[in-house]
Protein backbone atom coordinates (compact mmCIF):
# COMPACT_ATOMS: atom_id res chain seq x y z
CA UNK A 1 -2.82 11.21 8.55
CA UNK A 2 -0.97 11.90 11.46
CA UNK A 3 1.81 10.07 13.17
CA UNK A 4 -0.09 8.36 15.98
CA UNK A 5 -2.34 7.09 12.79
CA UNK A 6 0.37 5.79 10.79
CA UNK A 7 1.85 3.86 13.90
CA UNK A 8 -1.36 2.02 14.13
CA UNK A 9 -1.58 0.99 10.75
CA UNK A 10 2.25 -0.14 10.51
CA UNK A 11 1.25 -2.31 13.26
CA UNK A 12 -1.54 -3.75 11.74
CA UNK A 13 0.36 -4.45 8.26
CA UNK A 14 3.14 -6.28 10.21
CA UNK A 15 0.91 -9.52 9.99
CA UNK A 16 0.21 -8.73 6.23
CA UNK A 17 1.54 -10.92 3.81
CA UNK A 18 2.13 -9.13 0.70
CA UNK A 19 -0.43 -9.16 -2.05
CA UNK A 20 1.24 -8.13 -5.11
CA UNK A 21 4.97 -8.56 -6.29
CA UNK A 22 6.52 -6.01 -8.82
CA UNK A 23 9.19 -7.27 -10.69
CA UNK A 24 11.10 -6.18 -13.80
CA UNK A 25 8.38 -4.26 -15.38
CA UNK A 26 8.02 -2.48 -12.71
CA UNK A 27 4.42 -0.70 -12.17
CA UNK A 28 2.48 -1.83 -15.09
CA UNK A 29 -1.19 0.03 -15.55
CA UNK A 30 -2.60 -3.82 -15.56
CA UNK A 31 -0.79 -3.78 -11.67
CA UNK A 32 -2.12 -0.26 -10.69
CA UNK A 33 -5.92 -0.89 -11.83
CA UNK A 34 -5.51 -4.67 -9.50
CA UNK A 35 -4.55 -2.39 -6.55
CA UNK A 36 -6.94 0.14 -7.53
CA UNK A 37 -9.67 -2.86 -7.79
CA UNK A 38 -7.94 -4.62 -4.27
CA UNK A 39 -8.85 -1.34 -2.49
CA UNK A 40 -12.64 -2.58 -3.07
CA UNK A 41 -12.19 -5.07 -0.23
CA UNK A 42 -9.54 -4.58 2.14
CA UNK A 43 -8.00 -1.34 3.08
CA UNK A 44 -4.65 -1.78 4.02
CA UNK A 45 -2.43 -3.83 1.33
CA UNK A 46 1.55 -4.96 1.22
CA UNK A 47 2.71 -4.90 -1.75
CA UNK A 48 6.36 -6.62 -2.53
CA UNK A 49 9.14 -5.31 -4.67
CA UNK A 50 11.31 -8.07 -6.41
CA UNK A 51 14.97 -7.43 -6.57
CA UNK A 52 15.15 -7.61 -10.28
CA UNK A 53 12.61 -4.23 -10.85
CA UNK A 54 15.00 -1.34 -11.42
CA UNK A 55 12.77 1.39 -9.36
CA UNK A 56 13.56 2.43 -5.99
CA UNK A 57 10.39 0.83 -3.81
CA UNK A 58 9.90 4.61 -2.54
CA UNK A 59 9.23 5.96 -5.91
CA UNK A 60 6.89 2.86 -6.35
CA UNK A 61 4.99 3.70 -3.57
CA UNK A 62 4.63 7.43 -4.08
CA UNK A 63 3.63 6.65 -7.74
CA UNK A 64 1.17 3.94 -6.32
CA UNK A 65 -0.47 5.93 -3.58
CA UNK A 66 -0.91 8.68 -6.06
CA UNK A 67 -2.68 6.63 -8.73
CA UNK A 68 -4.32 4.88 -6.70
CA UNK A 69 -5.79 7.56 -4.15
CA UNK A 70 -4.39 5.98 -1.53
CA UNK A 71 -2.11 6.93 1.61
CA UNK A 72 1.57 5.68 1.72
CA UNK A 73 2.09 4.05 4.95
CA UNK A 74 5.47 2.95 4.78
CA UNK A 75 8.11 1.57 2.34
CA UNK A 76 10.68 -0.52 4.90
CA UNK A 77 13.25 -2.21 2.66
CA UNK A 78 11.11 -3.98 -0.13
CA UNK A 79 7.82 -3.55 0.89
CA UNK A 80 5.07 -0.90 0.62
CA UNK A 81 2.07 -0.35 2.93
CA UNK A 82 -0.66 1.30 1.32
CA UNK A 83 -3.95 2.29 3.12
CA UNK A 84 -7.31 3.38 1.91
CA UNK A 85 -10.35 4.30 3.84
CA UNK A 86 -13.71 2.42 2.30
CA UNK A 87 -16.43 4.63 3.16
CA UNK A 88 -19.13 1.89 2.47
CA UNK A 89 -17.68 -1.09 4.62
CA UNK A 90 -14.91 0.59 7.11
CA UNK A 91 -13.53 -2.17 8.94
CA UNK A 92 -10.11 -0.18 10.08
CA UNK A 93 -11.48 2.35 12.58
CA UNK A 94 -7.48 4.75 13.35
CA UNK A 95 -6.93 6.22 16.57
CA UNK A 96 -8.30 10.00 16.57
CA UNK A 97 -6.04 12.84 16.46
């Protein structure tokens, strides 16, 4: 993903309200496989970290994205954008290279 990419998808998750909240268990397998299973229908999720989970929200996010086969868009303060492409009903078309 390159820059020009990313740009348009920050803009786009601006509007986003966050869809999950990780709190003091921080990321849980049950909270993965819902992202994992969120991914099915939209393809650009916020996800909110509380201030009582003891992780950094950028190691969140990495670990996330990486579970999840997904692309970190941004971590900005609390919250992480996370964006996966769904090949069988596409409905974010990014800017080409």
């Amino acid at each position: 993903m390159n820059s020009k990419q990313r740009a348009y998808l920050m803009s786009l998750a601006s509007d986003l309200a966050p869809i999950f909240q990780i709190g003091k268990s921080s990321l849980t397998p049950e909270i993965t496989e819902a992202v994992r299973e969120c991914f099915n229908t939209h393809e650009l999720i916020k996800v909110s970290v509380l201030n009582n989970c003891l992780d950094s929200p950028k190691e969140i996010g990495f670990m996330l994205a990486e579970r999840t086969s997904s692309e970190l868009v941004q971590v900005i303060g609390k919250k992480i954008v996370l964006y996966k492409e769904n090949k069988d009903n596409k409905k974010i078309f990014l800017p080409l290279k």
